[in-house]
N, C-alpha and C. Protein backbone atom coordinates (compact mmCIF):
# COMPACT_ATOMS: atom_id res chain seq x y z
N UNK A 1 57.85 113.31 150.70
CA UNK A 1 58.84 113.84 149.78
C UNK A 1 58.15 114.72 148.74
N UNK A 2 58.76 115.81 148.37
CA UNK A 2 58.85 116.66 147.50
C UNK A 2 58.09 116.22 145.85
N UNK A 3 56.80 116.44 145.19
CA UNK A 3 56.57 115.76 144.01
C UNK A 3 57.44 116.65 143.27
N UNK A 4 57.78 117.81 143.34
CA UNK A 4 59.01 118.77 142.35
C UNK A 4 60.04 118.89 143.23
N UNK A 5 60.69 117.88 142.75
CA UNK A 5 62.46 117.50 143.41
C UNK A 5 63.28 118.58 141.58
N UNK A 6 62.68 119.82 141.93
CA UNK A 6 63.34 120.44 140.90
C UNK A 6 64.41 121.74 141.67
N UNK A 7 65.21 122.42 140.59
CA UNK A 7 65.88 123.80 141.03
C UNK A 7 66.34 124.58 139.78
N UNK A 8 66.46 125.83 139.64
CA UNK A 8 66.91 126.60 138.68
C UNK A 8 67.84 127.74 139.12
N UNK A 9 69.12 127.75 138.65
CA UNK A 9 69.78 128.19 139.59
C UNK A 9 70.23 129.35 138.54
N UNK A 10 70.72 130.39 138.59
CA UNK A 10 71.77 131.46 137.55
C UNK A 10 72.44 131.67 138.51
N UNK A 11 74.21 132.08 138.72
CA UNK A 11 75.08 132.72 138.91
C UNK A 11 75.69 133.46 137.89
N UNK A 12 76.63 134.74 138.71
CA UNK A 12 76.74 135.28 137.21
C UNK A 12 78.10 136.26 138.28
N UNK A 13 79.30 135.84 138.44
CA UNK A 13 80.12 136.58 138.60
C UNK A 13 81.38 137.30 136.99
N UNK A 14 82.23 137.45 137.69
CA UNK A 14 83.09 138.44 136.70
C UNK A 14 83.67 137.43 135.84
N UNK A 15 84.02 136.53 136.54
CA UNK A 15 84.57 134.91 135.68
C UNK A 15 83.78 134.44 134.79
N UNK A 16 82.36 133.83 135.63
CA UNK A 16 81.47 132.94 134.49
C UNK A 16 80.20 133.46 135.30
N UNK A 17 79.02 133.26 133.86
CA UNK A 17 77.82 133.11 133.93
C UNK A 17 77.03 131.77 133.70
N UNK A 18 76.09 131.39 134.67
CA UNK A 18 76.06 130.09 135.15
C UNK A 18 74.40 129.79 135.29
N UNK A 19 74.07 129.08 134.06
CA UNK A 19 72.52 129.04 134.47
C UNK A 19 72.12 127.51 134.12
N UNK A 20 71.33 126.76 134.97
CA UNK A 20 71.15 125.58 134.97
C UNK A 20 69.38 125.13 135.54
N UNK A 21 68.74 123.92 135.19
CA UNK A 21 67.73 123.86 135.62
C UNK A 21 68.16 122.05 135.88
N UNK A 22 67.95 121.82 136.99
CA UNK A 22 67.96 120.67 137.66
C UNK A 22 66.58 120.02 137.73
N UNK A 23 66.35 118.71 137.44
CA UNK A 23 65.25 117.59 137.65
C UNK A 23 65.58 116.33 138.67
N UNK A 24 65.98 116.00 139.73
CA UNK A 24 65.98 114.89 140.03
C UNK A 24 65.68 113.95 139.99
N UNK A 25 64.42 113.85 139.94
CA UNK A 25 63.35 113.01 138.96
C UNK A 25 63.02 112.81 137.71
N UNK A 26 64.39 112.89 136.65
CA UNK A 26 64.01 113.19 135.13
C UNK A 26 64.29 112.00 134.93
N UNK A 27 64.80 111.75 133.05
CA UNK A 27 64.34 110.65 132.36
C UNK A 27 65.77 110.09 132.18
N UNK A 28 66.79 110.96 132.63
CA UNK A 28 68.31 110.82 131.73
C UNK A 28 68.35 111.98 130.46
N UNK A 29 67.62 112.92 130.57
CA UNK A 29 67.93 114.12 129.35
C UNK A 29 68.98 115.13 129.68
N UNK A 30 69.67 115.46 128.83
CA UNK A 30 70.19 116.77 129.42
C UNK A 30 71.03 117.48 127.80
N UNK A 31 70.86 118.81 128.28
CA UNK A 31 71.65 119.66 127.35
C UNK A 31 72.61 120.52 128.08
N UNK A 32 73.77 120.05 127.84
CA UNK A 32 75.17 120.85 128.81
C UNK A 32 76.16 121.21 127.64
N UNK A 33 76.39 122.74 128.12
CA UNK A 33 76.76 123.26 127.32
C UNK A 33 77.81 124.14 128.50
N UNK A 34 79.35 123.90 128.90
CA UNK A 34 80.53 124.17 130.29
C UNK A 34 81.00 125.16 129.25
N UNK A 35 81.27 125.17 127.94
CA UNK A 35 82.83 125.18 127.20
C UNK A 35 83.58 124.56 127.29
N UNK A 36 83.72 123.46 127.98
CA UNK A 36 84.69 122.77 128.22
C UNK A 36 84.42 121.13 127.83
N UNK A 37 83.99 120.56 126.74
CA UNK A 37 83.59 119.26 125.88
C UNK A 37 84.26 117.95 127.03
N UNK A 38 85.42 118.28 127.42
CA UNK A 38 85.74 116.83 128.37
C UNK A 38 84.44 116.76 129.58
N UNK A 39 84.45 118.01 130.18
CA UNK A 39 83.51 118.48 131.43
C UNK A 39 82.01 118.01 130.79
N UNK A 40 81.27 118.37 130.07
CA UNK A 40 80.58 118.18 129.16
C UNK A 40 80.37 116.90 129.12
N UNK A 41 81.21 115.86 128.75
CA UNK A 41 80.99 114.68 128.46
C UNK A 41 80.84 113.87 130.37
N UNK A 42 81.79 114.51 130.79
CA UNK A 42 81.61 113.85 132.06
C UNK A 42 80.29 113.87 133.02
N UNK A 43 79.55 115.46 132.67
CA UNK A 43 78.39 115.91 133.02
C UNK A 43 77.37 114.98 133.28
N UNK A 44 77.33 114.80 131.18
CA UNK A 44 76.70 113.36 130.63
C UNK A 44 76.06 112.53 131.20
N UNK A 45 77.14 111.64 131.98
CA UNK A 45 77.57 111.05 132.60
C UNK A 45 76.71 110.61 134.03
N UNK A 46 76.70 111.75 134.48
CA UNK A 46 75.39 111.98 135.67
C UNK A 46 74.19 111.71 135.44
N UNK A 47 73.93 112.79 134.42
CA UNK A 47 72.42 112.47 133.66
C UNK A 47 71.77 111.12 133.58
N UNK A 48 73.20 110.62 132.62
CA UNK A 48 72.49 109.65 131.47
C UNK A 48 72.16 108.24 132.95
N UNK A 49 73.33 108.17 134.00
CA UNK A 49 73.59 107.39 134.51
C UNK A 49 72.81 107.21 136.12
N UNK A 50 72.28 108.52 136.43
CA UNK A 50 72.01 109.49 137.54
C UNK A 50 70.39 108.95 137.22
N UNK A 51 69.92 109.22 135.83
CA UNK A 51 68.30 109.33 135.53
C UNK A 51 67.88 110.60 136.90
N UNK A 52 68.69 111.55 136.22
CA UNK A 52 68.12 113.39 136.36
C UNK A 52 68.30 113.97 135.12
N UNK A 53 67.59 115.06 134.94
CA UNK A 53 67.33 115.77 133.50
C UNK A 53 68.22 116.93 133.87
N UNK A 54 69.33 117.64 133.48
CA UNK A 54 69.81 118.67 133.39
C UNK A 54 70.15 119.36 132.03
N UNK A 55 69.65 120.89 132.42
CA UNK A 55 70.02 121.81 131.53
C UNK A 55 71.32 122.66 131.96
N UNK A 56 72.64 123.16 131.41
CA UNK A 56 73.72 123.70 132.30
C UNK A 56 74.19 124.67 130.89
N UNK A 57 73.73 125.63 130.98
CA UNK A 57 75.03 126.97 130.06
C UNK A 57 75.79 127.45 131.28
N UNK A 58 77.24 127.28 130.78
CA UNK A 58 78.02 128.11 131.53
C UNK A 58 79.34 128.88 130.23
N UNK A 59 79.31 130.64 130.70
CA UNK A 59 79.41 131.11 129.85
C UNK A 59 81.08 132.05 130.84
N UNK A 60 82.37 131.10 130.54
CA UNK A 60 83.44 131.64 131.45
C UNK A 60 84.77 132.17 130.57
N UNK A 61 85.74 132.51 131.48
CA UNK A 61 87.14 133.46 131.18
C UNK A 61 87.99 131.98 130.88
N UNK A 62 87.37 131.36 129.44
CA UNK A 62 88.51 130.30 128.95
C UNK A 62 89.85 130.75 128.54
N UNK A 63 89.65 131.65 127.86
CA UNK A 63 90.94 132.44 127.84
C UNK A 63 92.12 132.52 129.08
N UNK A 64 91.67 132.19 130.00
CA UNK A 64 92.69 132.52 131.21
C UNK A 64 92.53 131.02 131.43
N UNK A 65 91.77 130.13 131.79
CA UNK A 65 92.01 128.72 131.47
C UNK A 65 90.69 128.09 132.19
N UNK A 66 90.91 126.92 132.20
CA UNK A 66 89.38 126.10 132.62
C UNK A 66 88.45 125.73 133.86
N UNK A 67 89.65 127.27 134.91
CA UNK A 67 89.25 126.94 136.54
C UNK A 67 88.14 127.50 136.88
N UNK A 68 87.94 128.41 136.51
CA UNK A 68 87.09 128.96 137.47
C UNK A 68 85.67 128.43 136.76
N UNK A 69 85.67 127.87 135.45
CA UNK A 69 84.36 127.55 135.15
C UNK A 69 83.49 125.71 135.04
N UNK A 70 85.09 125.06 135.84
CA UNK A 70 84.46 123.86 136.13
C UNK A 70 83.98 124.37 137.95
N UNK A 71 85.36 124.92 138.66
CA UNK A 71 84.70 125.22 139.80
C UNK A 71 83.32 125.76 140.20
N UNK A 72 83.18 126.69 138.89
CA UNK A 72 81.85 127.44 139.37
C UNK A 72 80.61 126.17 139.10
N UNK A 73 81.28 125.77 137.74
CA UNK A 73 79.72 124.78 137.76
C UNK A 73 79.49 123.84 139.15
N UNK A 74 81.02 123.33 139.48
CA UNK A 74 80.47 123.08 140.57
C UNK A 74 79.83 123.31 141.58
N UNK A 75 79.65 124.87 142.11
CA UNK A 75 78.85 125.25 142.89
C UNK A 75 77.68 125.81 142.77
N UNK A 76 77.41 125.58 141.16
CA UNK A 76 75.65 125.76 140.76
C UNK A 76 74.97 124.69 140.99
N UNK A 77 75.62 123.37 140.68
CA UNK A 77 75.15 122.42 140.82
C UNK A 77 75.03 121.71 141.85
N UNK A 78 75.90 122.06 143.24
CA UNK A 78 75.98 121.86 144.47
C UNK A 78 74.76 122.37 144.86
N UNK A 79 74.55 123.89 144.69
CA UNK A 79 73.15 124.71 144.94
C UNK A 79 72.15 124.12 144.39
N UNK A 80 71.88 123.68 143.33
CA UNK A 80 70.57 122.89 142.59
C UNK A 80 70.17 121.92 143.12
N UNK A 81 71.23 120.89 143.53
CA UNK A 81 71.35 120.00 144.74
C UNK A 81 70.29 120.22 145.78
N UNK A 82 70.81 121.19 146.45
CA UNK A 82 70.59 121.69 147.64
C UNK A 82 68.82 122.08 147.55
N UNK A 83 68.83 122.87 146.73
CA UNK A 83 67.38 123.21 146.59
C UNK A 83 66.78 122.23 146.19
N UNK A 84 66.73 121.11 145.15
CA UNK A 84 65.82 120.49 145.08
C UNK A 84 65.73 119.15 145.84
N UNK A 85 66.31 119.14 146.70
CA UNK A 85 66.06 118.01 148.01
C UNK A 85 65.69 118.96 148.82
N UNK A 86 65.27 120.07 148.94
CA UNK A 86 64.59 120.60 150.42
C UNK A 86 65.36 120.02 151.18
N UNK A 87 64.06 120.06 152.22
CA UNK A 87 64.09 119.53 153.37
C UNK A 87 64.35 118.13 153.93
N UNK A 88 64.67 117.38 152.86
CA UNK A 88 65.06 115.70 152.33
C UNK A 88 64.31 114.98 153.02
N UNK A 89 62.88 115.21 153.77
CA UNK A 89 61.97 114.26 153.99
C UNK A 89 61.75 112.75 152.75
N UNK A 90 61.68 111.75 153.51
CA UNK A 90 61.73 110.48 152.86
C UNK A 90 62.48 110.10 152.03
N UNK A 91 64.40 110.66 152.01
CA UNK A 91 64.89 110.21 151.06
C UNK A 91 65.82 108.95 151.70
N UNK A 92 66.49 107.93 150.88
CA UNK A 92 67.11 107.08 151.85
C UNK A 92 68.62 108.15 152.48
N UNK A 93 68.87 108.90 152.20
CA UNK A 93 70.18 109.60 152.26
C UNK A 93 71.39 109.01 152.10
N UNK A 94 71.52 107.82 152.21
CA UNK A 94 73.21 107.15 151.77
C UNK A 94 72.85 106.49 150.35
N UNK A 95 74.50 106.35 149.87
CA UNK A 95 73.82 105.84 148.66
C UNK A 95 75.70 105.33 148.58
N UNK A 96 76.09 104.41 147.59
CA UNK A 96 77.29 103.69 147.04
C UNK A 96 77.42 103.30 145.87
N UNK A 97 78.30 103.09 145.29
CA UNK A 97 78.30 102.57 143.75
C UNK A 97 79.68 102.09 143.64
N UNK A 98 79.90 101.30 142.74
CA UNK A 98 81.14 100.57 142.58
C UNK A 98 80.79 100.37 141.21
N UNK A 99 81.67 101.18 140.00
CA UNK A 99 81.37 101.74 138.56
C UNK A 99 82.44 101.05 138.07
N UNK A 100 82.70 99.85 136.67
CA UNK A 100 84.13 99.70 136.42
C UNK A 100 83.69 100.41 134.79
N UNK A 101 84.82 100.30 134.33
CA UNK A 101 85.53 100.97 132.79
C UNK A 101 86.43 100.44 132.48
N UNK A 102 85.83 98.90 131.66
CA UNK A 102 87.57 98.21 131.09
C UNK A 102 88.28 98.38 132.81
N UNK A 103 89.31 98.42 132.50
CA UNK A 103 90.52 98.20 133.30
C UNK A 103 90.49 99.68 134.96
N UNK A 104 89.28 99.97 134.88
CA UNK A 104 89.25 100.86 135.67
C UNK A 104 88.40 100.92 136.97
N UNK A 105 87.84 101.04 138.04
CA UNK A 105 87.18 100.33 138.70
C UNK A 105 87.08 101.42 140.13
N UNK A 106 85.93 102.37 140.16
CA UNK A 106 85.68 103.23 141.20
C UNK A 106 85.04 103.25 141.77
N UNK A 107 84.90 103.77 143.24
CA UNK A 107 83.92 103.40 144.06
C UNK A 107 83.47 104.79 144.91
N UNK A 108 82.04 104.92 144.91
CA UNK A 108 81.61 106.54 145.10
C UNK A 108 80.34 105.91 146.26
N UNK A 109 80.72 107.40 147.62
CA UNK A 109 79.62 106.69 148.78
C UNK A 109 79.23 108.35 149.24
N UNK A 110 77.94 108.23 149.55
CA UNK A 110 77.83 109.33 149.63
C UNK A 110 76.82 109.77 150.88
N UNK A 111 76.84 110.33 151.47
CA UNK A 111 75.70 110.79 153.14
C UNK A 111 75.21 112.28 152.64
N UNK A 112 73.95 112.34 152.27
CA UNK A 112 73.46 113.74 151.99
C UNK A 112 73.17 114.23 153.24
N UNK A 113 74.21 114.46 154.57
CA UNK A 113 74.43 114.52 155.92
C UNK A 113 74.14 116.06 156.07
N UNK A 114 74.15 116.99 154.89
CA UNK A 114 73.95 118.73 155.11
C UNK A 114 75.50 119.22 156.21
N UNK A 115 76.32 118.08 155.94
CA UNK A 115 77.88 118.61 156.36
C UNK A 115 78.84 118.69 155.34
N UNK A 116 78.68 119.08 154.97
CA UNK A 116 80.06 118.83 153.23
C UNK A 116 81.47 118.23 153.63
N UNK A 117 82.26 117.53 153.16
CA UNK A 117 83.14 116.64 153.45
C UNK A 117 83.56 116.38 151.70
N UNK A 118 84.49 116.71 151.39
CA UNK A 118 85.44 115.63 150.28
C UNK A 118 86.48 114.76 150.80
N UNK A 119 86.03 113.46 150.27
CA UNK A 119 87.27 112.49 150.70
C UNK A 119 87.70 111.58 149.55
N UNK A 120 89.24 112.26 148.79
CA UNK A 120 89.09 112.04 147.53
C UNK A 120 90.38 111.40 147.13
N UNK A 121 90.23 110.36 146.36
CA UNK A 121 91.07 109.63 145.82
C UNK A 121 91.79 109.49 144.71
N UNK A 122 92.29 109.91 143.45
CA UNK A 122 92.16 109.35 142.47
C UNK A 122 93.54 109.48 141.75
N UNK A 123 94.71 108.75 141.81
CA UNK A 123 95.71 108.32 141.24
C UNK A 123 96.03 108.16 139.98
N UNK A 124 95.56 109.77 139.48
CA UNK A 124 95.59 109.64 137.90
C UNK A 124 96.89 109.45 137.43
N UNK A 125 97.46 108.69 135.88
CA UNK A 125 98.52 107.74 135.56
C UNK A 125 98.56 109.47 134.34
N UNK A 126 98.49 110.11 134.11
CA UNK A 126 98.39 111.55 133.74
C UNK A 126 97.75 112.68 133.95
N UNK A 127 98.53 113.73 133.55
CA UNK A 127 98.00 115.10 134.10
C UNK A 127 96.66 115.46 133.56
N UNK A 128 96.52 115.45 132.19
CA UNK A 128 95.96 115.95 131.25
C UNK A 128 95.09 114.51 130.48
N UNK A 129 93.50 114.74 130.09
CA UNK A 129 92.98 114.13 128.96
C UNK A 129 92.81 115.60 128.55
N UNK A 130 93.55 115.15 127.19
CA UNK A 130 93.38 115.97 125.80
C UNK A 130 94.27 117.18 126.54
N UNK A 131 93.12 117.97 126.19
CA UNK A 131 94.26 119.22 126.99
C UNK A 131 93.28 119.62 128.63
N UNK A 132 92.26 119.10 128.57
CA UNK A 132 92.07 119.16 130.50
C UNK A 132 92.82 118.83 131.38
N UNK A 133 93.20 119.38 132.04
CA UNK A 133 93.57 119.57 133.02
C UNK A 133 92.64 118.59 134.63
N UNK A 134 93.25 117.05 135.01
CA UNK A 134 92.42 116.41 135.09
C UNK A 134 92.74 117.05 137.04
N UNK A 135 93.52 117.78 137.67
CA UNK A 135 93.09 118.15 138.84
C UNK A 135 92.30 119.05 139.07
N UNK A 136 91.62 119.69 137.77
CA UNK A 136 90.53 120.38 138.13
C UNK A 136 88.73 119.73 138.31
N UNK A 137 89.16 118.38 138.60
CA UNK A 137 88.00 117.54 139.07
C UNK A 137 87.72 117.47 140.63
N UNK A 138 88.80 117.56 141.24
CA UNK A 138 88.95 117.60 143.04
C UNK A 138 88.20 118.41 143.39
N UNK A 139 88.54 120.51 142.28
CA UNK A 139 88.20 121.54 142.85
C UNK A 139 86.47 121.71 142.04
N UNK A 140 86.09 120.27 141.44
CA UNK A 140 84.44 120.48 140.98
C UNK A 140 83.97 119.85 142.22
N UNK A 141 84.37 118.69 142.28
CA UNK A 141 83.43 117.71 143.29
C UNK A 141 83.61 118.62 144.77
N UNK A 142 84.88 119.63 145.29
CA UNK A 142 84.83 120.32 146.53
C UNK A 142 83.98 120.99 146.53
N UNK A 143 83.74 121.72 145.38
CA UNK A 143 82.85 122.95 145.14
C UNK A 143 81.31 122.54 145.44
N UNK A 144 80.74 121.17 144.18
CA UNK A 144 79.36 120.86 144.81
C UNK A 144 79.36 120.46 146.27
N UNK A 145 80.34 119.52 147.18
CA UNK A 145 80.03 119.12 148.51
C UNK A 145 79.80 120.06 149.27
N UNK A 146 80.69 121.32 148.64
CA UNK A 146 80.04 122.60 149.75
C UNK A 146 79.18 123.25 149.56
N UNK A 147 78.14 123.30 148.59
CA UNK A 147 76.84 123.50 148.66
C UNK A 147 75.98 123.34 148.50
N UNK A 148 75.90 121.59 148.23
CA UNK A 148 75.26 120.76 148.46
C UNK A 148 74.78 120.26 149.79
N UNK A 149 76.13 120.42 150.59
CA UNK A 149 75.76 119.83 151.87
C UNK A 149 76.02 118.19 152.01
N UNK A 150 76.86 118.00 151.09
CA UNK A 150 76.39 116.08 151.08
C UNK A 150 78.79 115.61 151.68
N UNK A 151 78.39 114.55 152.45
CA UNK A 151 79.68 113.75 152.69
C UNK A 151 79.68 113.36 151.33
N UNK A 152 81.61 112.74 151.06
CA UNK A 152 81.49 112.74 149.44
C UNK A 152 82.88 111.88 149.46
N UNK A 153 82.59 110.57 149.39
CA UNK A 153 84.03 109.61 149.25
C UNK A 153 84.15 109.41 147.78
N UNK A 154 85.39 109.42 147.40
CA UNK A 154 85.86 109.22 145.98
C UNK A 154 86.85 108.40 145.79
N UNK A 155 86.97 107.55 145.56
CA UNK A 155 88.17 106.06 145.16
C UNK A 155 88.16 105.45 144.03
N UNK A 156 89.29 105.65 143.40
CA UNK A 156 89.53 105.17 142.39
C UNK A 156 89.82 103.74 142.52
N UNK A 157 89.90 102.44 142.70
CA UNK A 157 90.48 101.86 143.13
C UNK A 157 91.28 101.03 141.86
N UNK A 158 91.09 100.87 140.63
CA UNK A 158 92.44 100.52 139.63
C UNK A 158 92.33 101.81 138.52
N UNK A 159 93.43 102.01 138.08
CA UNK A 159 93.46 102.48 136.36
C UNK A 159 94.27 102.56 135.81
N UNK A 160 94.20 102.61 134.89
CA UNK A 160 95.61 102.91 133.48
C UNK A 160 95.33 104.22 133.07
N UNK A 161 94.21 104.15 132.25
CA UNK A 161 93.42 104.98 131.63
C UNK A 161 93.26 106.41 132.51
N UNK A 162 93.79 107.15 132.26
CA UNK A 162 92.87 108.31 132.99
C UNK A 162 91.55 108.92 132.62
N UNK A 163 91.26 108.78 131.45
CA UNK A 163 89.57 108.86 130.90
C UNK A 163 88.87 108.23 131.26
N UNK A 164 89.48 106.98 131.64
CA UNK A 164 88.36 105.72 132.06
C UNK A 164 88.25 105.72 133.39
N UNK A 165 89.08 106.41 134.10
CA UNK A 165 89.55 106.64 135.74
C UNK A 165 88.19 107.88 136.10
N UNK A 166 88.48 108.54 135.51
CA UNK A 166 87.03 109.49 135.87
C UNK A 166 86.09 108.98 135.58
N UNK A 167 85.80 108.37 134.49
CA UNK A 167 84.58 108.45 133.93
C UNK A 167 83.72 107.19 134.35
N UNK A 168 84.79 106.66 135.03
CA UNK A 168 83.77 105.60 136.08
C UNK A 168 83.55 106.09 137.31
N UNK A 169 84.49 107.26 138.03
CA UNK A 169 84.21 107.72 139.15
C UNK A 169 82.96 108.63 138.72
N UNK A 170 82.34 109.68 137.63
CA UNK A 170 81.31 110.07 137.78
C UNK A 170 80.80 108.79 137.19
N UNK A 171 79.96 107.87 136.38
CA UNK A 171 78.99 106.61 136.84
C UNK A 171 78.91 106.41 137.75
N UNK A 172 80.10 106.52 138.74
CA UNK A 172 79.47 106.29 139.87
C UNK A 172 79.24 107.07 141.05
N UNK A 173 79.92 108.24 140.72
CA UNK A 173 78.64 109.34 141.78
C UNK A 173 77.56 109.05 141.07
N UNK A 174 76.79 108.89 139.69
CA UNK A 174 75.81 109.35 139.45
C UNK A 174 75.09 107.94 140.18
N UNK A 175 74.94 106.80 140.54
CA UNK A 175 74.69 105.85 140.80
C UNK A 175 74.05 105.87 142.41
N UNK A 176 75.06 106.82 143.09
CA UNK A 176 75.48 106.27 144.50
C UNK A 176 74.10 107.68 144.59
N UNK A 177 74.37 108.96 143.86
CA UNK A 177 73.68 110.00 144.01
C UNK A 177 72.29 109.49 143.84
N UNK A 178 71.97 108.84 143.08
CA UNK A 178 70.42 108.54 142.49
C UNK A 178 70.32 106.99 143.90
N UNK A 179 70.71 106.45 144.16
CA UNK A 179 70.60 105.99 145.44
C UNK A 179 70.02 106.94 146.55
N UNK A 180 71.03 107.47 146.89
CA UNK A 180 70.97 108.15 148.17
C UNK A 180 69.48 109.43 147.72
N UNK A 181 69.08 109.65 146.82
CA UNK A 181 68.03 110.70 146.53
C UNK A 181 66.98 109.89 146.51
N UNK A 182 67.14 108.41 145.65
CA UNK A 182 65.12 107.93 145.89
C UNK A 182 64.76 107.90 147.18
N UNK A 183 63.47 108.16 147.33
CA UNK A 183 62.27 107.57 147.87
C UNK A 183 62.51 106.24 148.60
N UNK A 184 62.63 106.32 149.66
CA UNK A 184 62.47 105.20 150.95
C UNK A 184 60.86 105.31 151.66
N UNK A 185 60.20 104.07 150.85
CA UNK A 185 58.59 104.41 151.26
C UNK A 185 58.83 104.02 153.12
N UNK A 186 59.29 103.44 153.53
CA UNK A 186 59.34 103.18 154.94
C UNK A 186 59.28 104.52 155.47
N UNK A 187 59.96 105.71 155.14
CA UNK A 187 60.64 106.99 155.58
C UNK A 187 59.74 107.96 155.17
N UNK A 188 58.44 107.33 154.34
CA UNK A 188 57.81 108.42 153.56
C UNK A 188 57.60 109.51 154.34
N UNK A 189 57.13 110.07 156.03
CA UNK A 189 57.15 110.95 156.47
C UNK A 189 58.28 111.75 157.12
N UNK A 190 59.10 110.89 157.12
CA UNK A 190 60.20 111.15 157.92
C UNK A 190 61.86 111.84 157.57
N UNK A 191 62.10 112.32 158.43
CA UNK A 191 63.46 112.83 158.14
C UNK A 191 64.63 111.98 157.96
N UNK A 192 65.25 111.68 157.22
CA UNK A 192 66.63 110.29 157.69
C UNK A 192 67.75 110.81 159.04
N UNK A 193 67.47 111.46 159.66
CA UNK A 193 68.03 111.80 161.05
C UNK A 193 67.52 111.72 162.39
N UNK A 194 68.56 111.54 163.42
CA UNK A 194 67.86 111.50 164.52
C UNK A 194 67.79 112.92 165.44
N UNK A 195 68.38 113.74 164.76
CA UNK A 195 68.03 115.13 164.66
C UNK A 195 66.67 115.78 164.41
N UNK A 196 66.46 115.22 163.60
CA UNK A 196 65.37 115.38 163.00
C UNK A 196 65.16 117.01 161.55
N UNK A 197 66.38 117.19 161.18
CA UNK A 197 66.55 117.47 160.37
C UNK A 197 68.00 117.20 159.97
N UNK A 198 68.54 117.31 158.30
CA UNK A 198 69.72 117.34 157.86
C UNK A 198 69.77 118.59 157.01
């Protein structure tokens, strides 16, 4: 495996400008800066919970509203993904988590399979935290699976709360993600396929 499980990615279309530096191997640091403070906090979330270091400016057309610049982050960060697992020699590649929040209780599984797949759940009890717009979480997590490359189950399985409904579903991507990315010393040379690549 990779000793710089790192990536630095910029995009920069007509919508948003998108620059990020990914650590897989970090401490839980990060400075994220979407425009968008709910997104932001959920980011967090990964980091703090994930133990990866991310840096994320994304600089978008809020004025027209908050799509195209959670989508896009999603597909910087799908790409950062992507690059800093290479060739995913010696990683375990699956990974699961089962995250609760008070009264909330999600469950995130994930195959860094290099096939993208969303399979997504989440029965929010409102449209909106604050003024986000909470179905623009489907079109983040679609966005990283497709260029990331990773299968991507999402289940909510109780909530009231819709803050607490996400915010245990990212704990627990970040959980299932930092699973499926360590180091399997058994695998240390090896590919997790019988392909022999993913």
């Amino acid at each position: 495996m990779s000793a710089q499980r790192q990536a630095r990615i910029r995009r920069e279309t007509k919508e948003t400008v998108i620059e990020a530096h990914l650590n897989l191997d970090g401490t839980g640091l990060g400075s994220i800066n979407s425009g968008i403070p709910f997104l932001d906090h959920m980011l967090d979330q990964w980091v703090r919970h994930g133990l990866v270091d991310l840096n994320l400016v994304c600089t978008g057309d809020l004025a027209i509203d908050d799509h195209h610049s959670v989508e896009d982050c999603g597909i910087v960060l799908g790409q950062a993904l992507a690059q800093a697992l290479g060739d995913k020699k010696g990683i375990r590649r699956y990974g699961h988590a089962y995250v609760p929040l008070d009264e909330a209780l999600s469950r995130v599984v994930i195959d860094l399979s290099g096939r993208p797949g969303l399979f997504y759940s989440i029965p929010f009890t409102r449209a909106k935290v604050g003024s986000f717009d909470v179905d623009l979480f489907r079109e983040f997590f679609q966005a990283l699976v497709n260029h990331a490359g990773m299968t991507l189950h999402i289940d909510n399985l109780t909530g009231i709360n819709s803050h607490h409904q996400i915010e245990s579903v990212f704990k627990a991507f970040a959980r299932a993600l930092r699973m499926a990315t360590e180091a399997d010393p058994r695998m240390s040379t090896l590919i997790p396929s019988t392909k022999g690549s993913l």
